[in-house]
N, C-alpha and C. Protein backbone atom coordinates (compact mmCIF):
# COMPACT_ATOMS: atom_id res chain seq x y z
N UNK A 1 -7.78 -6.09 33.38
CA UNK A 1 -6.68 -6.60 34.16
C UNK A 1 -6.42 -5.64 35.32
N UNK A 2 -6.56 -5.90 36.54
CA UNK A 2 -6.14 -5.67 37.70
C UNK A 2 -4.68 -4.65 37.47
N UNK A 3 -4.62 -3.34 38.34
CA UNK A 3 -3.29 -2.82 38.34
C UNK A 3 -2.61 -3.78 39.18
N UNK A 4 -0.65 -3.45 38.64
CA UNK A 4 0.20 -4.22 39.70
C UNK A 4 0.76 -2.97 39.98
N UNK A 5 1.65 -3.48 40.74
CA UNK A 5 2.96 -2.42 41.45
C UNK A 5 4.18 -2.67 41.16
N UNK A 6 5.00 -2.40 40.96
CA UNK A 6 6.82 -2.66 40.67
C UNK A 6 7.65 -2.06 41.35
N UNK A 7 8.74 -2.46 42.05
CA UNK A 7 9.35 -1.95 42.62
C UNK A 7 11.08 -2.25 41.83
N UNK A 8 11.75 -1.06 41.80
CA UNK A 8 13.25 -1.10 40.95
C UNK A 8 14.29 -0.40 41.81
N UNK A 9 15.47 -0.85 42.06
CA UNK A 9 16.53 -0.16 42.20
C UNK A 9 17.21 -0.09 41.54
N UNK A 10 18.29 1.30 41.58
CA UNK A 10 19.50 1.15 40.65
C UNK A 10 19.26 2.75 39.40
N UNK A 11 20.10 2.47 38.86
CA UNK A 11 20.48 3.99 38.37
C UNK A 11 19.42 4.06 37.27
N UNK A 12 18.64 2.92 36.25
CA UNK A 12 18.14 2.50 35.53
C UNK A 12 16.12 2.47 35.46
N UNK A 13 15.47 3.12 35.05
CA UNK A 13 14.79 2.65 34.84
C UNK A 13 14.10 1.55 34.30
N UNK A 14 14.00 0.24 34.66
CA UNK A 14 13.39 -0.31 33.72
C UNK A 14 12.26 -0.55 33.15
N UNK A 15 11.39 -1.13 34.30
CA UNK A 15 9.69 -0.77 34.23
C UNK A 15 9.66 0.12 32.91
N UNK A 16 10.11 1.16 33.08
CA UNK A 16 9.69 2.10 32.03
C UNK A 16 10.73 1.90 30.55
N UNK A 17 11.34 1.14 30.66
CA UNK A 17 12.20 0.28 29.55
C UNK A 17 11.05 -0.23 28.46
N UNK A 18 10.82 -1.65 29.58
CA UNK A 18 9.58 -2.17 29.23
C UNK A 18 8.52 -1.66 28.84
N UNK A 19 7.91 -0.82 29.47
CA UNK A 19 6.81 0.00 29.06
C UNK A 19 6.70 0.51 27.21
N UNK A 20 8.29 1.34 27.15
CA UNK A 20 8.61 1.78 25.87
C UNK A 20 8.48 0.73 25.16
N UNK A 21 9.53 -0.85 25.53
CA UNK A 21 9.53 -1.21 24.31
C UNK A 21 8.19 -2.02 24.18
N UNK A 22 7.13 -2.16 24.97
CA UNK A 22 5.70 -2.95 24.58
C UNK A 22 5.12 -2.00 24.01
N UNK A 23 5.55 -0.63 24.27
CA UNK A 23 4.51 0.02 23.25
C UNK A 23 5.30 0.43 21.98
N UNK A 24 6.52 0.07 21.79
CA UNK A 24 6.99 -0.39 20.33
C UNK A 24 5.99 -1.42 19.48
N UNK A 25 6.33 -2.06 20.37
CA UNK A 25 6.06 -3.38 19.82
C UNK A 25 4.66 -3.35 19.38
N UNK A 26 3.58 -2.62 19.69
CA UNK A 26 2.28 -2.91 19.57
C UNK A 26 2.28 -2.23 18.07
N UNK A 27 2.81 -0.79 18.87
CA UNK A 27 2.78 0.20 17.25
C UNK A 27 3.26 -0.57 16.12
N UNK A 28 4.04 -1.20 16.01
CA UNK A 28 5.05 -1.64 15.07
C UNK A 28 3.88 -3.08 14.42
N UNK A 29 3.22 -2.86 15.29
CA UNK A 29 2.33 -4.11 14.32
C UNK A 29 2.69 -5.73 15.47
N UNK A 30 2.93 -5.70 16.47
CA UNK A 30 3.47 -7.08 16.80
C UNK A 30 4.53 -7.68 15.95
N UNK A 31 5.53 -7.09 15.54
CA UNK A 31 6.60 -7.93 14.92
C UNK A 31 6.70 -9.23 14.88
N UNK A 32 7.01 -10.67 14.36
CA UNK A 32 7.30 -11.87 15.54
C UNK A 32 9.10 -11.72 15.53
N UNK A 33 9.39 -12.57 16.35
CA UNK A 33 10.60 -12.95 16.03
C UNK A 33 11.73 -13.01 14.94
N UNK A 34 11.51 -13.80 13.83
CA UNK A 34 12.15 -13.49 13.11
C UNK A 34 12.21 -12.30 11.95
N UNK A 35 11.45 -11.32 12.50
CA UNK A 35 12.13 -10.09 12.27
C UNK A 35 13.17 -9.00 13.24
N UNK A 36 13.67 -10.20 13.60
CA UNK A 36 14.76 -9.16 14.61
C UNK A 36 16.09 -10.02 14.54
N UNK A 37 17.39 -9.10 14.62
CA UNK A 37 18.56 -9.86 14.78
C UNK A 37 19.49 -9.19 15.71
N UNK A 38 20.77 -9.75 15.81
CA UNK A 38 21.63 -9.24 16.65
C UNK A 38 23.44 -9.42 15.70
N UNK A 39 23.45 -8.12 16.20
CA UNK A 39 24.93 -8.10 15.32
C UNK A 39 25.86 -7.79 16.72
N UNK A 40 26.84 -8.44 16.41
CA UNK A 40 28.04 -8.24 17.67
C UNK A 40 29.38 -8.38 16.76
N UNK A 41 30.40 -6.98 17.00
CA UNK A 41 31.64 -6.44 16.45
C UNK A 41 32.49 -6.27 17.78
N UNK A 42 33.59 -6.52 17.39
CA UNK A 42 34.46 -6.33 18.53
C UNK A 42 34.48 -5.18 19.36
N UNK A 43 33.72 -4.19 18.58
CA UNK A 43 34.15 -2.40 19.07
C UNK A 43 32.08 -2.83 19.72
N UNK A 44 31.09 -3.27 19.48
CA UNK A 44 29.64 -3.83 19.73
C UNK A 44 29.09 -4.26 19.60
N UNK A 45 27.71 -4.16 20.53
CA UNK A 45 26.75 -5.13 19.77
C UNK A 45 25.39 -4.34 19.60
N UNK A 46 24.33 -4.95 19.31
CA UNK A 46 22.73 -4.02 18.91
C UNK A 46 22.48 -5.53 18.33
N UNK A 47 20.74 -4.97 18.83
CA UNK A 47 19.69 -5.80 18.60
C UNK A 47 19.06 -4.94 17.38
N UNK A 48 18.54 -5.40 16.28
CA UNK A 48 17.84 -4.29 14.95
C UNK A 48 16.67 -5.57 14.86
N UNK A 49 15.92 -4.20 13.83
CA UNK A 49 14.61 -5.06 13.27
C UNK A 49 14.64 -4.40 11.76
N UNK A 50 13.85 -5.28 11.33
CA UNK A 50 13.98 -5.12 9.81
C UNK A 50 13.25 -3.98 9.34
N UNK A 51 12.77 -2.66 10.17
CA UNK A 51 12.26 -1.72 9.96
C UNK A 51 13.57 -0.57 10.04
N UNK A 52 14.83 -1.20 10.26
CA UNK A 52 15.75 -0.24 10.44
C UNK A 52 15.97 0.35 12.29
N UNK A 53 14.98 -0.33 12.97
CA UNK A 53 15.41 0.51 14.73
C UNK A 53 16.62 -0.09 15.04
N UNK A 54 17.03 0.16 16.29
CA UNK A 54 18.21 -0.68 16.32
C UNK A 54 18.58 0.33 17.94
N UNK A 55 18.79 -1.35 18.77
CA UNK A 55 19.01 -0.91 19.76
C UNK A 55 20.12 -1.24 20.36
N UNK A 56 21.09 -0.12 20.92
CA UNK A 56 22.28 -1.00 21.86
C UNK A 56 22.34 -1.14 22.74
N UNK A 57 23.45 -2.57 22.46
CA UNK A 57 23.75 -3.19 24.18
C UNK A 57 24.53 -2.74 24.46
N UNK A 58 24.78 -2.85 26.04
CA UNK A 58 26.16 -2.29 26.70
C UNK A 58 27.39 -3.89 25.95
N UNK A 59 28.59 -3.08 26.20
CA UNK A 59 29.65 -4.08 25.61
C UNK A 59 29.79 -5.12 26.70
């Protein structure tokens, strides 16, 4: 596959968001879908997987 280029503004990396979480995802075996959920509490929220990671969202 051909390199691309990306271009981002803003305080945030994302590209490299992405990057991390595809190479989660590979390590981890390709998860599918329904091994992942989302919990939302008044005080937050997070995305988890049934391996215990667990990531948060902004509120």
């Amino acid at each position: 596959m051909p390199q691309q280029q990306t271009a981002y503004v803003g305080p945030r990396d994302l590209w490299g968001l992405v990057e991390d979480t595809w190479r989660w995802w590979v390590e981890a075996g390709r998860p599918g879908p329904w091994t992942f959920g989302i919990t939302v509490t008044p005080e937050r929220q997070w995305i988890w997987h049934e391996s215990g990671r667990i990531w948060e969202l902004p509120a």
